[in-house]
C-alpha atoms as a PDB file:
ATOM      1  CA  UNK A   1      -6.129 -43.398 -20.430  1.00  0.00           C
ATOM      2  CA  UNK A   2      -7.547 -39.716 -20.820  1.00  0.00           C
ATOM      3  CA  UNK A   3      -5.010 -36.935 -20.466  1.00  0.00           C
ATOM      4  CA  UNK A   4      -4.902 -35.580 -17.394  1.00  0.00           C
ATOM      5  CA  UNK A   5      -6.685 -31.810 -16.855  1.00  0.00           C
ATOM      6  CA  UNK A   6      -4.717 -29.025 -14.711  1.00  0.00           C
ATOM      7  CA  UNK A   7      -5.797 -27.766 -11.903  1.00  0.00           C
ATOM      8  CA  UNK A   8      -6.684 -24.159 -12.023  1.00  0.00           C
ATOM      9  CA  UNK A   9      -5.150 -21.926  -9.870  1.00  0.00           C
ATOM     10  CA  UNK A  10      -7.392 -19.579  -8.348  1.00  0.00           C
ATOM     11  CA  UNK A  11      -6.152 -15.923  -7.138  1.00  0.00           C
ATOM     12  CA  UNK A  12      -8.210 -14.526  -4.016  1.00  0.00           C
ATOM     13  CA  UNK A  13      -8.371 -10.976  -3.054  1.00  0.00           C
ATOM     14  CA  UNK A  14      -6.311 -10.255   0.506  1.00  0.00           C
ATOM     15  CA  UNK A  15      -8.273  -8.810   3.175  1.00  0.00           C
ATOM     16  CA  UNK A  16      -7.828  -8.662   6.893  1.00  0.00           C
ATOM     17  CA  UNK A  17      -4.687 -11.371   6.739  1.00  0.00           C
ATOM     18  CA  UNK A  18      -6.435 -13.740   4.794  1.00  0.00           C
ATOM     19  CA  UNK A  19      -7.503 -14.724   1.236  1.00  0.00           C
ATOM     20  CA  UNK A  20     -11.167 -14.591   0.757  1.00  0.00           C
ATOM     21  CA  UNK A  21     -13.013 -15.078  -2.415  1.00  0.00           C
ATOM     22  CA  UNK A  22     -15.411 -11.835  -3.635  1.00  0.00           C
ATOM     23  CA  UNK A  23     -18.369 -11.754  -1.672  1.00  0.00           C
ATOM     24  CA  UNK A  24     -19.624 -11.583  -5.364  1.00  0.00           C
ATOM     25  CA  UNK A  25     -18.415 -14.962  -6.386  1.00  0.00           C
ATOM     26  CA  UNK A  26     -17.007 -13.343  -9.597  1.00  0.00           C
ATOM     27  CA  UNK A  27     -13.836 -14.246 -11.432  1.00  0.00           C
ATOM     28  CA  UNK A  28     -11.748 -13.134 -14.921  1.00  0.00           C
ATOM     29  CA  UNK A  29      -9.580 -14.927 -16.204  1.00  0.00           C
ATOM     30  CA  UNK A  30      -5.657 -14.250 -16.524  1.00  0.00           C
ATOM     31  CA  UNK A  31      -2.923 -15.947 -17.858  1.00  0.00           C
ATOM     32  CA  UNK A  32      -4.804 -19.406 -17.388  1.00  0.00           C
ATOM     33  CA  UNK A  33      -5.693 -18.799 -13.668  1.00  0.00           C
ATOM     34  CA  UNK A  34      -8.788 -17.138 -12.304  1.00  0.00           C
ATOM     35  CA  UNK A  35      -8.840 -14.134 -10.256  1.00  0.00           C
ATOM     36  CA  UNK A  36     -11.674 -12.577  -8.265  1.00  0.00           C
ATOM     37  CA  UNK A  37     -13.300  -9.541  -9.094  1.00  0.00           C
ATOM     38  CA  UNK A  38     -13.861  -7.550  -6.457  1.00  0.00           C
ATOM     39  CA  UNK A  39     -17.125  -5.427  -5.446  1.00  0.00           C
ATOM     40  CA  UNK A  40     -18.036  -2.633  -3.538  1.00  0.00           C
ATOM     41  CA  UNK A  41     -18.740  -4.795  -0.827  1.00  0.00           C
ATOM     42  CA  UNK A  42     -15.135  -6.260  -0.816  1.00  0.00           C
ATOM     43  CA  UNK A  43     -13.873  -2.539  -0.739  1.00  0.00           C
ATOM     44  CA  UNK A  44     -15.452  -1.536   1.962  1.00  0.00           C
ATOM     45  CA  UNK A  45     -14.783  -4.726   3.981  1.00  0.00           C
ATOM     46  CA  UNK A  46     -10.987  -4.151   3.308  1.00  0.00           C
ATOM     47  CA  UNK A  47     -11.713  -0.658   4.890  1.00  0.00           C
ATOM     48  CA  UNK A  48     -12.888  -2.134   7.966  1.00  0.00           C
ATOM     49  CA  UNK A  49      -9.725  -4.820   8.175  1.00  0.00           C
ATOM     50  CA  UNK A  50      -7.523  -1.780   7.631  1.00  0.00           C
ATOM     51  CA  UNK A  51      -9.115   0.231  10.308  1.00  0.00           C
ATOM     52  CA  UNK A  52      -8.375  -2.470  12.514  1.00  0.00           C
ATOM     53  CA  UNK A  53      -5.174  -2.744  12.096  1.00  0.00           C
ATOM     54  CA  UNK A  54      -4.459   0.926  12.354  1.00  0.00           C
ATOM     55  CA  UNK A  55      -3.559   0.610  16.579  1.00  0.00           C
ATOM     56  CA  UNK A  56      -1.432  -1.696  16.755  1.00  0.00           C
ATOM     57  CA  UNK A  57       0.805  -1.057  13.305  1.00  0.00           C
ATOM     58  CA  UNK A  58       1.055   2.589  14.365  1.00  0.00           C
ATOM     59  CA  UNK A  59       1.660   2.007  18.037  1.00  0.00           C
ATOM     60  CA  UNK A  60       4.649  -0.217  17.143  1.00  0.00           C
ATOM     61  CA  UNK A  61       7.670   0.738  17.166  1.00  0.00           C
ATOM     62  CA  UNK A  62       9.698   2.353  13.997  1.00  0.00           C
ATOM     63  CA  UNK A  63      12.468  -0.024  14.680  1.00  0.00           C
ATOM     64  CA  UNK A  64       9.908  -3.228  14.682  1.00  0.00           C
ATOM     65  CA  UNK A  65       8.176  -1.558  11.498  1.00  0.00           C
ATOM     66  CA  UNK A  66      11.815  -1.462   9.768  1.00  0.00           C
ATOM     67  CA  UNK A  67      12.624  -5.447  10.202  1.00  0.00           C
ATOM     68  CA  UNK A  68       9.167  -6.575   8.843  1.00  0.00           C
ATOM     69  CA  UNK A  69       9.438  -4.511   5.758  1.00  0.00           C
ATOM     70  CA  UNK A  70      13.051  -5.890   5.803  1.00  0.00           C
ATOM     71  CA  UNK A  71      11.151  -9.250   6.217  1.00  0.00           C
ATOM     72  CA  UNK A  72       9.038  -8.712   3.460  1.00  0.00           C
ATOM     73  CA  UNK A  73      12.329  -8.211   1.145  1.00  0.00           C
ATOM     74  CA  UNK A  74      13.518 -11.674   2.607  1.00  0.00           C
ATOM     75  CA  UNK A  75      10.537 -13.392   1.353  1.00  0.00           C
ATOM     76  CA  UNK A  76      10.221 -11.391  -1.484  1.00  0.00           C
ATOM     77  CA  UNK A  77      14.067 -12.700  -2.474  1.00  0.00           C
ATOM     78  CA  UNK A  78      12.942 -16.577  -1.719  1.00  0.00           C
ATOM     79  CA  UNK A  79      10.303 -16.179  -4.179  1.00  0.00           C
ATOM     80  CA  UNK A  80      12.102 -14.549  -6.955  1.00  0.00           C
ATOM     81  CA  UNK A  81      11.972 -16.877  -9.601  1.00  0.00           C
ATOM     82  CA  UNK A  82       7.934 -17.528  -8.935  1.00  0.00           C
ATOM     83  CA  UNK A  83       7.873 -13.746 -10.070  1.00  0.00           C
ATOM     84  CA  UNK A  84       9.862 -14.352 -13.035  1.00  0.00           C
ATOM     85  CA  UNK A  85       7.716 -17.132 -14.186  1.00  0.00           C
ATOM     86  CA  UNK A  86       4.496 -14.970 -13.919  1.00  0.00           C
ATOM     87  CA  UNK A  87       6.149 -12.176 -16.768  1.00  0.00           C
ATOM     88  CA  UNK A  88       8.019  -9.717 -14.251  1.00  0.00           C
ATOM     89  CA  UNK A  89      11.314  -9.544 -15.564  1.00  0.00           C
ATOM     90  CA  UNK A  90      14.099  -9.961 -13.367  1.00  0.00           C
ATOM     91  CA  UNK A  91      15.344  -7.002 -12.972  1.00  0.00           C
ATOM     92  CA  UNK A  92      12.080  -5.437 -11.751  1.00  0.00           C
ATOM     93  CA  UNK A  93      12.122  -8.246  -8.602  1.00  0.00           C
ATOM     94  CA  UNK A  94      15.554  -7.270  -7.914  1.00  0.00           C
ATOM     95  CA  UNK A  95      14.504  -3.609  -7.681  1.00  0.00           C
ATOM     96  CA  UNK A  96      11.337  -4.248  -5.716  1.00  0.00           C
ATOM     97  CA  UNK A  97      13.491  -6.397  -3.438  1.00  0.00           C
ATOM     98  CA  UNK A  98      16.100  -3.463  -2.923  1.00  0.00           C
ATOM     99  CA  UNK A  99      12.852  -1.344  -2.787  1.00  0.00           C
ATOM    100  CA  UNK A 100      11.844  -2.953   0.907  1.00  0.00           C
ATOM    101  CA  UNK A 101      15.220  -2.852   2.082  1.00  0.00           C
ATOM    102  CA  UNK A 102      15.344   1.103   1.533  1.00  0.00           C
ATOM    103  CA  UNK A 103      12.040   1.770   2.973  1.00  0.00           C
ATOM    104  CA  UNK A 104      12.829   0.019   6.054  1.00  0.00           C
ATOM    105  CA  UNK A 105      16.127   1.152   6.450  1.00  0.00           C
ATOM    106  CA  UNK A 106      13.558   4.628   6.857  1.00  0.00           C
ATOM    107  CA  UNK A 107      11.428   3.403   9.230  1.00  0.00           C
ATOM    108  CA  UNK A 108      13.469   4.631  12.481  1.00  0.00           C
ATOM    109  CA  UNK A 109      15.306   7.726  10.614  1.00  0.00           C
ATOM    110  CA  UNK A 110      12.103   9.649   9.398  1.00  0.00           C
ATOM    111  CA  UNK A 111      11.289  11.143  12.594  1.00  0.00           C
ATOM    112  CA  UNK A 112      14.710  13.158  12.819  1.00  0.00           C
ATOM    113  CA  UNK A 113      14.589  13.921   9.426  1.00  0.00           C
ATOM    114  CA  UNK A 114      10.720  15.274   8.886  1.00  0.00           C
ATOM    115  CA  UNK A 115      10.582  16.223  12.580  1.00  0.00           C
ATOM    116  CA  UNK A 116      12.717  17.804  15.461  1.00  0.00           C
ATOM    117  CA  UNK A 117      12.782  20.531  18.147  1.00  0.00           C
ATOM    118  CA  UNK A 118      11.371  24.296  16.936  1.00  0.00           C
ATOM    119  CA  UNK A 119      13.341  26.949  18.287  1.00  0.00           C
ATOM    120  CA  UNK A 120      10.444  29.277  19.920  1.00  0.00           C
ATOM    121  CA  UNK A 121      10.504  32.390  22.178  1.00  0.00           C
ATOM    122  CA  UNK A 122       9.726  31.403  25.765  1.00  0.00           C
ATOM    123  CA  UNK A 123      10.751  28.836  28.591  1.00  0.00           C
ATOM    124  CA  UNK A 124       9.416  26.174  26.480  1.00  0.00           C
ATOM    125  CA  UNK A 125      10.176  23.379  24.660  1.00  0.00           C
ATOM    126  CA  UNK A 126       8.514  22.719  21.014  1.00  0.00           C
ATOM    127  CA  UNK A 127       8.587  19.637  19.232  1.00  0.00           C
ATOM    128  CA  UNK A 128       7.361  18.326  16.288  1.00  0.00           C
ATOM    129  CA  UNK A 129       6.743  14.916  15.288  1.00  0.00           C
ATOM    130  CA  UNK A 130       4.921  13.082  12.161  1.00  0.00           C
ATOM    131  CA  UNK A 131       2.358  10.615  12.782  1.00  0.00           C
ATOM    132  CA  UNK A 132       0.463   8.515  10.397  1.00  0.00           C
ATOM    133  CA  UNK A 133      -2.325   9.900   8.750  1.00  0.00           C
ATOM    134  CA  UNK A 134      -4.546   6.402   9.296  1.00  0.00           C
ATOM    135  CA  UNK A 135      -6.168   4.198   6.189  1.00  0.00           C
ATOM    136  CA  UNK A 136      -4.873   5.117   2.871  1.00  0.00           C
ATOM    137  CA  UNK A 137      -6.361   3.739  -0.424  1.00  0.00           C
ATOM    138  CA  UNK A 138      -4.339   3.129  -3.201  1.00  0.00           C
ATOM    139  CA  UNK A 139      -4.651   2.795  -6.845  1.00  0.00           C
ATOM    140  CA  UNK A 140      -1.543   0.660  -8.412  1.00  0.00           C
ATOM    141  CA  UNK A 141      -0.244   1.438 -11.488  1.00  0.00           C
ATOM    142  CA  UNK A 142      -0.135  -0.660 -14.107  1.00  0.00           C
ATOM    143  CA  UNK A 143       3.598  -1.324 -14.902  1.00  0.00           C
ATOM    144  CA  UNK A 144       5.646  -2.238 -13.951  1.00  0.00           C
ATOM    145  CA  UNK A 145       3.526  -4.854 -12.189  1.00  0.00           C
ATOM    146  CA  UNK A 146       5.537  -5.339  -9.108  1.00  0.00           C
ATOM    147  CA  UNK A 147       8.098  -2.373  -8.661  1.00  0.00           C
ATOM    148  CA  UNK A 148       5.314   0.160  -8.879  1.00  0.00           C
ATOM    149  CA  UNK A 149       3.088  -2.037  -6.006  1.00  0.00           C
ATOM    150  CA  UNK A 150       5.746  -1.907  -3.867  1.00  0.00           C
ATOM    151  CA  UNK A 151       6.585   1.492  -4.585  1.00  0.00           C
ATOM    152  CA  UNK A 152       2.848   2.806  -3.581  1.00  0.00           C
ATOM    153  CA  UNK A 153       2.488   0.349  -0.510  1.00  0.00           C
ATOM    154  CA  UNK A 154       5.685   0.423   1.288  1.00  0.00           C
ATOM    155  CA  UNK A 155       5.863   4.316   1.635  1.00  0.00           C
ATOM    156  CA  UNK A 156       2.749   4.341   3.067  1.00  0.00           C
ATOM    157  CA  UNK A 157       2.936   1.424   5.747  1.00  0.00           C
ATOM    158  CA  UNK A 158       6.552   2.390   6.700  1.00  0.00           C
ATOM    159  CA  UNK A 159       5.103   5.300   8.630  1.00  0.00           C
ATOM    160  CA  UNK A 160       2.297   3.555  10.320  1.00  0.00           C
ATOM    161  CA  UNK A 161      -0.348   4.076   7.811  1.00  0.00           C
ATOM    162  CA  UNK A 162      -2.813   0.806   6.990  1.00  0.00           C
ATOM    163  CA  UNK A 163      -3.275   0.048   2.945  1.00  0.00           C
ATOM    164  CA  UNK A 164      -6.087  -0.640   0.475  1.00  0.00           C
ATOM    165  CA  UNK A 165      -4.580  -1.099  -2.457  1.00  0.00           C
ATOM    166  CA  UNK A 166      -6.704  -1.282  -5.786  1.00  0.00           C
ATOM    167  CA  UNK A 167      -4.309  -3.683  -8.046  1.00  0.00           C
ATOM    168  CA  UNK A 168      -4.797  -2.674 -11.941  1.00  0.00           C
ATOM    169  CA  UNK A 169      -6.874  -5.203 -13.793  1.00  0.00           C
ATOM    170  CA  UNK A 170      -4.306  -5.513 -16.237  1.00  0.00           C
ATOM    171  CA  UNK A 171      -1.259  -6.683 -13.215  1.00  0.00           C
ATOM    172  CA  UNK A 172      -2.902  -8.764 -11.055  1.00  0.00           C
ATOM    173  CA  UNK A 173      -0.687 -11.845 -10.602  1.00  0.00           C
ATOM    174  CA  UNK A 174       1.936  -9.749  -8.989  1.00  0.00           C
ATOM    175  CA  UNK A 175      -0.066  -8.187  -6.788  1.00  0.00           C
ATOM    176  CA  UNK A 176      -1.974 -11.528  -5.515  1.00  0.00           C
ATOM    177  CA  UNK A 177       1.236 -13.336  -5.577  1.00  0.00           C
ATOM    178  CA  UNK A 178       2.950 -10.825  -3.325  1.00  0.00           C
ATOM    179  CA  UNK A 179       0.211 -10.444  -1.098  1.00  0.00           C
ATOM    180  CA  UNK A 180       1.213 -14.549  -0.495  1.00  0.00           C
ATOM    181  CA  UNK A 181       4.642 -12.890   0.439  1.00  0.00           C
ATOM    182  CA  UNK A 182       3.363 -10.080   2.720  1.00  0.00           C
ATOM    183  CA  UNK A 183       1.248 -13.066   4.634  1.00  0.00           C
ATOM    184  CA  UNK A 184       4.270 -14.918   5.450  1.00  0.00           C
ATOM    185  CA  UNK A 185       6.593 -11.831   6.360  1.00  0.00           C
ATOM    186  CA  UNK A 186       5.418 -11.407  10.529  1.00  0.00           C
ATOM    187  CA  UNK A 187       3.313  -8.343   8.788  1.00  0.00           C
ATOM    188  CA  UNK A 188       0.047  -7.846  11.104  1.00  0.00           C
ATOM    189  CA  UNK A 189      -3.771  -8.684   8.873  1.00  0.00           C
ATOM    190  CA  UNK A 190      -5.082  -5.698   8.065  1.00  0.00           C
ATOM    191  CA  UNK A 191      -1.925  -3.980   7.295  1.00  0.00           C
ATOM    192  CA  UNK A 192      -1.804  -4.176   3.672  1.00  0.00           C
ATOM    193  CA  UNK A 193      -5.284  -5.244   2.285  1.00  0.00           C
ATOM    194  CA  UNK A 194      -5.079  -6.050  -1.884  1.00  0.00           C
ATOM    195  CA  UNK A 195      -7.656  -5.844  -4.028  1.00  0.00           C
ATOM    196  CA  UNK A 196      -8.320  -6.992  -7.607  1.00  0.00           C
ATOM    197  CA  UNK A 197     -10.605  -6.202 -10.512  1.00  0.00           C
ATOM    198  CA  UNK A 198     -12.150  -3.118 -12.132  1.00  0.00           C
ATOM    199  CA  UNK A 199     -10.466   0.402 -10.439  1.00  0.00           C
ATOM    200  CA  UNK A 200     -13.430   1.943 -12.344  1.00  0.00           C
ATOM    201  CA  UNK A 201     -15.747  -0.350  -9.289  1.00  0.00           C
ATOM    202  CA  UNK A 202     -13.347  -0.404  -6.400  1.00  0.00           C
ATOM    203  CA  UNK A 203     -12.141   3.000  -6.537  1.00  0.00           C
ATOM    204  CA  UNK A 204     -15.178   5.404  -6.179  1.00  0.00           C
ATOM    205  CA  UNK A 205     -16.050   3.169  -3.132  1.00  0.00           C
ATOM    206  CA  UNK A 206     -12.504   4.247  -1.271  1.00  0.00           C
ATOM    207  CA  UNK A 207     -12.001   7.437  -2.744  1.00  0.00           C
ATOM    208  CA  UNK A 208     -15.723   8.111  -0.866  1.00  0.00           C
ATOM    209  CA  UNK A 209     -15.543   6.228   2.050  1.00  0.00           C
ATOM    210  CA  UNK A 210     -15.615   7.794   5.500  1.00  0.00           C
ATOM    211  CA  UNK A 211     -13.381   5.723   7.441  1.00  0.00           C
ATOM    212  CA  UNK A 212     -10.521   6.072   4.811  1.00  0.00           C
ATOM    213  CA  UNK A 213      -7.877   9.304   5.470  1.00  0.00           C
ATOM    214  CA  UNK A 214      -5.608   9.688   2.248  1.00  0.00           C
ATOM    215  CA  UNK A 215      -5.891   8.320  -1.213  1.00  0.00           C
ATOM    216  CA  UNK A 216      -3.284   7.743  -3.271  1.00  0.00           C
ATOM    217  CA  UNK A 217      -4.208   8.179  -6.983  1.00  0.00           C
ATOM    218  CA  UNK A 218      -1.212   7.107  -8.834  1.00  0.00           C
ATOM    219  CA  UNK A 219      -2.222   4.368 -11.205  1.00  0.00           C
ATOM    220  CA  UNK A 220      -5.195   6.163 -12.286  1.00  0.00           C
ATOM    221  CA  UNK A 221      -4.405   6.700 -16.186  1.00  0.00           C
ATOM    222  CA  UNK A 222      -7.599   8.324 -17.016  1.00  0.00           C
ATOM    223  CA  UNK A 223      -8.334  12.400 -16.312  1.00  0.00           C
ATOM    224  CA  UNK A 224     -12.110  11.737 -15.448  1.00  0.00           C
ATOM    225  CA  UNK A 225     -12.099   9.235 -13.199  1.00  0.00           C
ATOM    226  CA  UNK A 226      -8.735  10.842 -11.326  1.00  0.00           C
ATOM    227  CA  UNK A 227     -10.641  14.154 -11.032  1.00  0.00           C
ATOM    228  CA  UNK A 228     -14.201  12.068  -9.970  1.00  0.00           C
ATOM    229  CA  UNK A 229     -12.137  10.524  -6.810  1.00  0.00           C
ATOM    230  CA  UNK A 230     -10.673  14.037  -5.801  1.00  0.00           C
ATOM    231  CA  UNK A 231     -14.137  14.906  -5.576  1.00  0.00           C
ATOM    232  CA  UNK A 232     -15.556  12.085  -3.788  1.00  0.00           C
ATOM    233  CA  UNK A 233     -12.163  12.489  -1.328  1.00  0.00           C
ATOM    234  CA  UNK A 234     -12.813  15.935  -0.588  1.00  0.00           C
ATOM    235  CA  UNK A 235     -16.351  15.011   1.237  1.00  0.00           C
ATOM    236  CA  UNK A 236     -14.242  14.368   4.310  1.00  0.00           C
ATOM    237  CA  UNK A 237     -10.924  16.260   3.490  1.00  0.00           C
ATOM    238  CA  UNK A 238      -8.737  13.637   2.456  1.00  0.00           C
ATOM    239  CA  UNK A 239      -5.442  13.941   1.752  1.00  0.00           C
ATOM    240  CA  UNK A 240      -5.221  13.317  -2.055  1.00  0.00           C
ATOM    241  CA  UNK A 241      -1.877  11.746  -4.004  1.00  0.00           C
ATOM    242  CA  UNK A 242      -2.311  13.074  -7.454  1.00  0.00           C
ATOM    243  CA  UNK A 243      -1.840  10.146 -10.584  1.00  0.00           C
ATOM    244  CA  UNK A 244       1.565   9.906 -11.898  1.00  0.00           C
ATOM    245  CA  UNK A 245       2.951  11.182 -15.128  1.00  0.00           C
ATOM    246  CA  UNK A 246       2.491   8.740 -17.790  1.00  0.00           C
ATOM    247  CA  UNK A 247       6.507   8.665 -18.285  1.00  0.00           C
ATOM    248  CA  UNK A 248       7.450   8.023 -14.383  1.00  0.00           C
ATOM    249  CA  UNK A 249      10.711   6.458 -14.057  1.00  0.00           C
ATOM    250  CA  UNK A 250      10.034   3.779 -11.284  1.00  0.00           C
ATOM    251  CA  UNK A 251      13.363   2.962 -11.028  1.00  0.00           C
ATOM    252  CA  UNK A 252      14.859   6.080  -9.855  1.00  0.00           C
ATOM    253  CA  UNK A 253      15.461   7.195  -6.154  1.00  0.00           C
ATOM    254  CA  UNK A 254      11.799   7.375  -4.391  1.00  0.00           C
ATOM    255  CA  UNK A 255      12.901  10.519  -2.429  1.00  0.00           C
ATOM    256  CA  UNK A 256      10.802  11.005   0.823  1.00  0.00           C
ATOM    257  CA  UNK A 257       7.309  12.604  -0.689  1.00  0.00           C
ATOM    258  CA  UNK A 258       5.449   9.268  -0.924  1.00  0.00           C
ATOM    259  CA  UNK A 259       6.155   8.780   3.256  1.00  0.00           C
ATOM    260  CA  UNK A 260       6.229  12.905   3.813  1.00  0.00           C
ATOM    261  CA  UNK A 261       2.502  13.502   1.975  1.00  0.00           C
ATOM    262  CA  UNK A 262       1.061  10.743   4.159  1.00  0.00           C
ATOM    263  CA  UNK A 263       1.774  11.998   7.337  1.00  0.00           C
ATOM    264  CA  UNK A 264       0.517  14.253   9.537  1.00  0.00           C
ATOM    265  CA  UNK A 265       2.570  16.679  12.250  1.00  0.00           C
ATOM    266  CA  UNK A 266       1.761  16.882  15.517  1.00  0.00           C
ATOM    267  CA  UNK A 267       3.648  19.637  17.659  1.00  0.00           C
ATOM    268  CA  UNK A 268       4.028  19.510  21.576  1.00  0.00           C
ATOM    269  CA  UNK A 269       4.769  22.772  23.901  1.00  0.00           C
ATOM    270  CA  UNK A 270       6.386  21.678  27.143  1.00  0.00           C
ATOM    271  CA  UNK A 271       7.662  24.093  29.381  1.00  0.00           C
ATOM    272  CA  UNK A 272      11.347  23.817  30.877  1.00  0.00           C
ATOM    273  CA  UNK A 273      12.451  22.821  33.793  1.00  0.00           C
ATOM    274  CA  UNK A 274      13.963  25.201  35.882  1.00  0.00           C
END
């Protein structure tokens, strides 16, 4: 009797909810499993998904916005050893775990923090509160895998904001794998939309792409193609996360400028009653 031959597992890109395969039909191979390679075309797809989902995420409530990303961390915990098998140590899952639970616990405190009532001369009141900025692309960094994809997506969805996340070439397991998690956490398609391959294709297409607000440049390791995609962003003034330092300590506290820089402020004159 011949010896039996495995059955390859293939990783799909996350768009819109679902898991399609690259309109390309192209694949690499990682760690014994195939992954699509995404193109332009899947970029700008994952645009239009996100776009979609912009209304609703931002219209719900903070508190509703706080237990999915809570949810998130649920599923995230259930799958913990799946992680470990797939090279992310287990430390990192425990931090990108306790990650989700501190973002949400933001998700209905923000407001009073970032916004409030301005004290202004006049019978008026003035009030300022942050709103998201809209579609966001975002370039992962490369390690740690799964701790630094969390930390880039759940800033940015916390306060409304919709995700297209560029996963590095070199990661992409985690990122596939935990887009399985984020489709099984009550988190709306379209919300978070992952894509994996070459940043050097991906990239250029979101960092130029009309119908995309804010990019977040953070995994981009090389000078060139960082300063290329400020460029391209600043065709229709978007807001621009610079790359991170090559020494970044992912495991310290996140502070509030991931959420903060993706927002924007809108202020409200009312005048008093009498």
């Amino acid at each position: 009797m011949s010896e039996r031959v495995a059955v390859r597992k293939t990783y799909k890109l996350f768009i819109g909810g679902k898991f399609p395969r690259s309109e390309s039909g192209r694949s690499y191979l990682v760690q014994d499993s195939n992954v699509s390679l995404a193109s332009r075309k899947d970029a700008r797809d994952a645009v239009v998904a996100a776009r979609a989902a912009v209304k609703g995420w931002a219209g719900a409530t903070a508190y509703n916005r706080g237990q999915i990303l809570y949810r998130v961390a649920e599923m995230l915990e259930g799958r913990r050893e799946q992680f470990v098998a797939l090279g992310v140590p287990a430390d990192e899952v425990d931090a990108a775990i306790d990650r989700w639970v501190w973002y949400a616990g933001w998700a209905d405190k923000l407001a009073q923090v970032y916004g409030g009532a301005n004290p202004v001369a006049g019978p008026y009141f003035n009030l300022s509160a942050p709103e998201p900025t809209g579609v966001v692309a975002v370039v992962a960094p490369e390690a740690p895998a799964l701790l630094g994809l969390v930390s880039v997506i759940a800033p940015a969805i916390v306060t409304g904001n919709t995700v297209v996340v560029a996963a590095s070439p070199a990661a992409p397991l985690a990122a596939v794998t935990l887009a399985e998690v984020l489709a099984t956490s009550d988190l709306p398609g379209g919300v978070v939309n992952i894509l994996t391959g070459k940043i050097t294709e991906t990239a250029p297409t979101l960092a130029a792409h009309m119908d995309v607000n804010a990019v977040d440049l953070t995994g981009v390791a090389d000078a060139e193609l960082a300063a290329e995609l400020e460029v391209k962003a600043a065709e229709n003034l978007k807001r621009v996360l610079r790359p991170a330092p090559a020494d970044h300590d992912w495991h310290t506290d996140p502070g509030l400028t991931r959420m903060t820089t993706l927002l924007e402020t809108k202020t409200v004159w009312h005048p008093k009653g009498v």
